[in-house]
N, C-alpha and C. Protein backbone atom coordinates (compact mmCIF):
# COMPACT_ATOMS: atom_id res chain seq x y z
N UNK A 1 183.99 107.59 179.34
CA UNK A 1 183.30 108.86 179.40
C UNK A 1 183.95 109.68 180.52
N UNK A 2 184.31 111.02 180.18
CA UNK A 2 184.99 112.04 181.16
C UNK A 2 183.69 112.51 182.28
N UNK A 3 184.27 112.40 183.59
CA UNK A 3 183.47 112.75 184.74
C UNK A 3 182.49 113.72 184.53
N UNK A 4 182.85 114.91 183.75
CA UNK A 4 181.92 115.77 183.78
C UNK A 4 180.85 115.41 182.47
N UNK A 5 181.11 114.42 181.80
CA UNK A 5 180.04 114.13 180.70
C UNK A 5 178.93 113.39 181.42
N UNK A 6 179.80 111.90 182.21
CA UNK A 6 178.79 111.29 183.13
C UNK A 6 177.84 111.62 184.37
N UNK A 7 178.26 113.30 184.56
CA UNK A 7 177.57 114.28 185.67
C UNK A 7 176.49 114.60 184.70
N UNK A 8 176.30 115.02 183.14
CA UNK A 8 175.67 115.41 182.44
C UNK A 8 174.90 114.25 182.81
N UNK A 9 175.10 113.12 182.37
CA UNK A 9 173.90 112.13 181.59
C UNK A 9 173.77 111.91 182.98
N UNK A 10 174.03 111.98 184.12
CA UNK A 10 173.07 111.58 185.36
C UNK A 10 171.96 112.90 185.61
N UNK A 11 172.41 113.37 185.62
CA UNK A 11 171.20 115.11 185.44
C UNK A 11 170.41 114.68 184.71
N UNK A 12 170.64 114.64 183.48
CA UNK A 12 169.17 114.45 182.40
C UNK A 12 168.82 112.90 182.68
N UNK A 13 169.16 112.06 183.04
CA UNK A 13 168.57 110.52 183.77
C UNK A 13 167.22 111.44 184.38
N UNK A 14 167.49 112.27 185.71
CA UNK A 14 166.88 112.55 186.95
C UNK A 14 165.58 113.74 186.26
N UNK A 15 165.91 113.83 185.06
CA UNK A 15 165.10 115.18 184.62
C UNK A 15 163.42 114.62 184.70
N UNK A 16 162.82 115.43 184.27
CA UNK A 16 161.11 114.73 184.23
C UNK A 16 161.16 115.15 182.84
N UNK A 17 160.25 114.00 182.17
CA UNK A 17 160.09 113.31 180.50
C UNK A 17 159.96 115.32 180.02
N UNK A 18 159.23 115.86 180.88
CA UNK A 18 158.81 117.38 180.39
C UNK A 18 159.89 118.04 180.12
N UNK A 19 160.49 118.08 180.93
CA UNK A 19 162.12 119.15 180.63
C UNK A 19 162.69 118.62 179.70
N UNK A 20 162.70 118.03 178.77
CA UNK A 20 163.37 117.22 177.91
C UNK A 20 163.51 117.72 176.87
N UNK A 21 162.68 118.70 176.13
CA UNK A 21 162.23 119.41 175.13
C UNK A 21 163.58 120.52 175.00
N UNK A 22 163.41 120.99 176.16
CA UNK A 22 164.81 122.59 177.00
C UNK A 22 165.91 121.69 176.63
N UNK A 23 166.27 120.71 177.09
CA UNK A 23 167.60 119.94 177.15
C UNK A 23 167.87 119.81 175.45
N UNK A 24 167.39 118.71 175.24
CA UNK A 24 167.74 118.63 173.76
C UNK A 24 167.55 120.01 172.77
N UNK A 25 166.95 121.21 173.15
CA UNK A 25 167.14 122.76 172.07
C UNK A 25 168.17 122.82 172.60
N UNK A 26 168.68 123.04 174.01
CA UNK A 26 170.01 123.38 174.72
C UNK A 26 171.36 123.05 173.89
N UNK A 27 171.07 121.45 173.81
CA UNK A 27 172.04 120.67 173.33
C UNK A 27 172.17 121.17 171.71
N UNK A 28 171.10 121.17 171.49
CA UNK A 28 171.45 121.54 169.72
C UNK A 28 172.05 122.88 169.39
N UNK A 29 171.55 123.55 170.14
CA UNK A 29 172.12 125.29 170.05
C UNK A 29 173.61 125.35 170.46
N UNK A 30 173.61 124.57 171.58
CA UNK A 30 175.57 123.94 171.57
C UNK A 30 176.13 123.52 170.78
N UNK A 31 175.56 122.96 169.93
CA UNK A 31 176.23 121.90 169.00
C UNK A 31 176.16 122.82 167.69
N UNK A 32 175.40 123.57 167.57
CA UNK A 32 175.58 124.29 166.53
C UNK A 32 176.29 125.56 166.65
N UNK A 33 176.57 125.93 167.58
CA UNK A 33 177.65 126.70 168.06
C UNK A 33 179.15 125.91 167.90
N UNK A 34 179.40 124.97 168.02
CA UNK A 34 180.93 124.25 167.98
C UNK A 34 180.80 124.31 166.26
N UNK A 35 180.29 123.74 165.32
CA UNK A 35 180.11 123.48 164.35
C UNK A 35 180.26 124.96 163.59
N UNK A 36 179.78 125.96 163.80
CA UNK A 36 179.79 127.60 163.89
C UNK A 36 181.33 128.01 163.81
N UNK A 37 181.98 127.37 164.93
CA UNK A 37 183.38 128.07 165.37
C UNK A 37 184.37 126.59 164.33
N UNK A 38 184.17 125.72 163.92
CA UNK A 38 184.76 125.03 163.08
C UNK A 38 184.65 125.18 161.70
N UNK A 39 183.68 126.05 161.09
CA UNK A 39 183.58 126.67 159.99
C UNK A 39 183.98 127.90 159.64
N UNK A 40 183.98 128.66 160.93
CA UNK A 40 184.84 130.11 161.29
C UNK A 40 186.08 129.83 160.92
N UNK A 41 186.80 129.02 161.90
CA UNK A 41 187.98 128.93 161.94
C UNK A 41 188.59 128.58 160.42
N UNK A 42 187.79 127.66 159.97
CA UNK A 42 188.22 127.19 158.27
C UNK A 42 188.13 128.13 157.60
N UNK A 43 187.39 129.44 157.60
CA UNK A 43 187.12 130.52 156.68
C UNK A 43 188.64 131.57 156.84
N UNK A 44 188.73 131.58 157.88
CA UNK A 44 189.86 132.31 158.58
C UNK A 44 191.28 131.59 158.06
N UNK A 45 191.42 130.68 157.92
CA UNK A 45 192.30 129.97 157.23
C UNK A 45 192.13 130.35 155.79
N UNK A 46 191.65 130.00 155.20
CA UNK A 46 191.24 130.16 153.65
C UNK A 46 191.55 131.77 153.27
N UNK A 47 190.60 132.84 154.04
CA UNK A 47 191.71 133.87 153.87
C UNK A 47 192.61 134.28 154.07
N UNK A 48 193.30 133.98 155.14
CA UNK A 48 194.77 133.74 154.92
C UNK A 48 195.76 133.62 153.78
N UNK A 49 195.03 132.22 153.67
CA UNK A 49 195.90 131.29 152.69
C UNK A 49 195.72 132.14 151.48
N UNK A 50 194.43 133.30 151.12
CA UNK A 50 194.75 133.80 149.73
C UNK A 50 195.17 135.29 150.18
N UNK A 51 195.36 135.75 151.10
CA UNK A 51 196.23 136.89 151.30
C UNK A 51 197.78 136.94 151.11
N UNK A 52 197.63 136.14 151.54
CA UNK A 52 199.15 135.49 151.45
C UNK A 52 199.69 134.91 150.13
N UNK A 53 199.09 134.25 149.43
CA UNK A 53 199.43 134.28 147.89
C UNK A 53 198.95 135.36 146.94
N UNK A 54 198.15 136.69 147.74
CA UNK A 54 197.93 137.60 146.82
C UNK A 54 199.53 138.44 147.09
N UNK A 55 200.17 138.14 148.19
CA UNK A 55 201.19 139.27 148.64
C UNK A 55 202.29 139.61 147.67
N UNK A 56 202.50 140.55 146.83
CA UNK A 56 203.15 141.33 146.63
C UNK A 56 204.68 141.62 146.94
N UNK A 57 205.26 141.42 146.24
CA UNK A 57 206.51 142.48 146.44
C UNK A 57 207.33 144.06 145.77
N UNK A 58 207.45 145.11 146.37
CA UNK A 58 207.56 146.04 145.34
C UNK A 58 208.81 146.23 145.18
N UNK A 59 209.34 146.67 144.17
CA UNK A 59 210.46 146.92 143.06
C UNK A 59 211.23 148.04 144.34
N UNK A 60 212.66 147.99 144.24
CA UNK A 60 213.60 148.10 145.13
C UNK A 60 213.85 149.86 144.85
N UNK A 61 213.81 150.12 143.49
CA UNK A 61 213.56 151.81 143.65
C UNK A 61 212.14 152.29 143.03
N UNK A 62 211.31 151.86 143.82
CA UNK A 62 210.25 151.85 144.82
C UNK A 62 210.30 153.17 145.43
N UNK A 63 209.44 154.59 145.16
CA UNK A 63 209.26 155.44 145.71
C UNK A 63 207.76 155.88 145.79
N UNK A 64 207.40 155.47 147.37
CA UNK A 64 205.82 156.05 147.51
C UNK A 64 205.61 157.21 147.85
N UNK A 65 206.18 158.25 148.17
CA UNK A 65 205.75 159.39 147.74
C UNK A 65 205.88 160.26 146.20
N UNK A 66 206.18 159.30 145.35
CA UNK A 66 206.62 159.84 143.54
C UNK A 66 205.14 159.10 143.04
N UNK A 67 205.11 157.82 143.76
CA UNK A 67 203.85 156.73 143.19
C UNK A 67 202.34 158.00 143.74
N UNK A 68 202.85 158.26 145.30
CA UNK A 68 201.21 159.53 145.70
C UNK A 68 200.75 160.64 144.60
N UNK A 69 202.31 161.45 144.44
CA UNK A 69 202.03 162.64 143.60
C UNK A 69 201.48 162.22 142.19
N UNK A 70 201.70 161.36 141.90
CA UNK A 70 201.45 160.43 140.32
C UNK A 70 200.26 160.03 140.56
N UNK A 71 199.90 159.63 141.22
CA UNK A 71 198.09 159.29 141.91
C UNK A 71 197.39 160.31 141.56
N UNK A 72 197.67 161.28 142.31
CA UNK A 72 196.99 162.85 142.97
C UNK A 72 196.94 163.28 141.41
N UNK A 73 197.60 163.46 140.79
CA UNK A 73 197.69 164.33 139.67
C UNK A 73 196.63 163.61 138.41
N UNK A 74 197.07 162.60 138.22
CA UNK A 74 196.26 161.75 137.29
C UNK A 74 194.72 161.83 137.96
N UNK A 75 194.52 161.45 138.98
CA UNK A 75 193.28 161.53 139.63
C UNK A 75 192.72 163.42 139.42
N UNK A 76 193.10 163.88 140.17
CA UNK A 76 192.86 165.43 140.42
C UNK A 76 193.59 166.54 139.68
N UNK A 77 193.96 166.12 138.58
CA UNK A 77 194.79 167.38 137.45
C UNK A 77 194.10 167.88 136.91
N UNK A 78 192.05 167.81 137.04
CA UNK A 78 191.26 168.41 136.17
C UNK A 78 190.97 169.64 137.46
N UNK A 79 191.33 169.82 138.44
CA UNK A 79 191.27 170.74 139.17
C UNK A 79 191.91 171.63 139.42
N UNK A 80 192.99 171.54 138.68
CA UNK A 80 193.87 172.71 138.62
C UNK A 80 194.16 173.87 137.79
C-alpha cells in the first residue's frame, strides 16, 4: 500500500463510527468520478475512431469556390 493510501486508512481508523456515513458518500462520489472520466475518455476515442473513417478525400480539380456558386444558386435561384 502507497504511503498516502495508508495515511488514508489511518484517518478513517481514528474517525468516530458517526463520520462514517461522509466518508464512504465521499468515497463513492470519487469513485464515480474516475469511472466518469474512463467512460469519457472511451467515448472520445470512439469518436475519433469514426471521424476518422468518415474522412474524405476530394478530387484533385476540386474547386470550392465553383462547388459555393453551385450551392448558392441551386439553393437561392428562386430569388432572383
Amino acid at each position: 500500500m502507497t504511503l498516502i493510501k495508508e495515511k488514508a486508512v489511518e484517518m478513517i481508523r481514528r474517525m468516530p463510527e458517526d463520520n462514517m456515513l461522509y466518508v464512504v458518500n465521499i468515497l463513492q462520489s470519487l469513485e464515480a468520478m474516475t469511472i466518469d472520466k474512463e467512460k469519457d475518455k472511451q467515448r472520445a476515442g470512439e469518436a475519433l475512431a469514426a471521424i476518422l473513417n468518415m474522412e474524405k478525400r476530394l478530387p484533385e480539380d476540386f474547386d470550392p469556390r465553383k462547388e459555393l456558386e453551385e450551392a448558392r444558386a441551386e439553393k437561392y435561384d428562386y430569388l432572383s
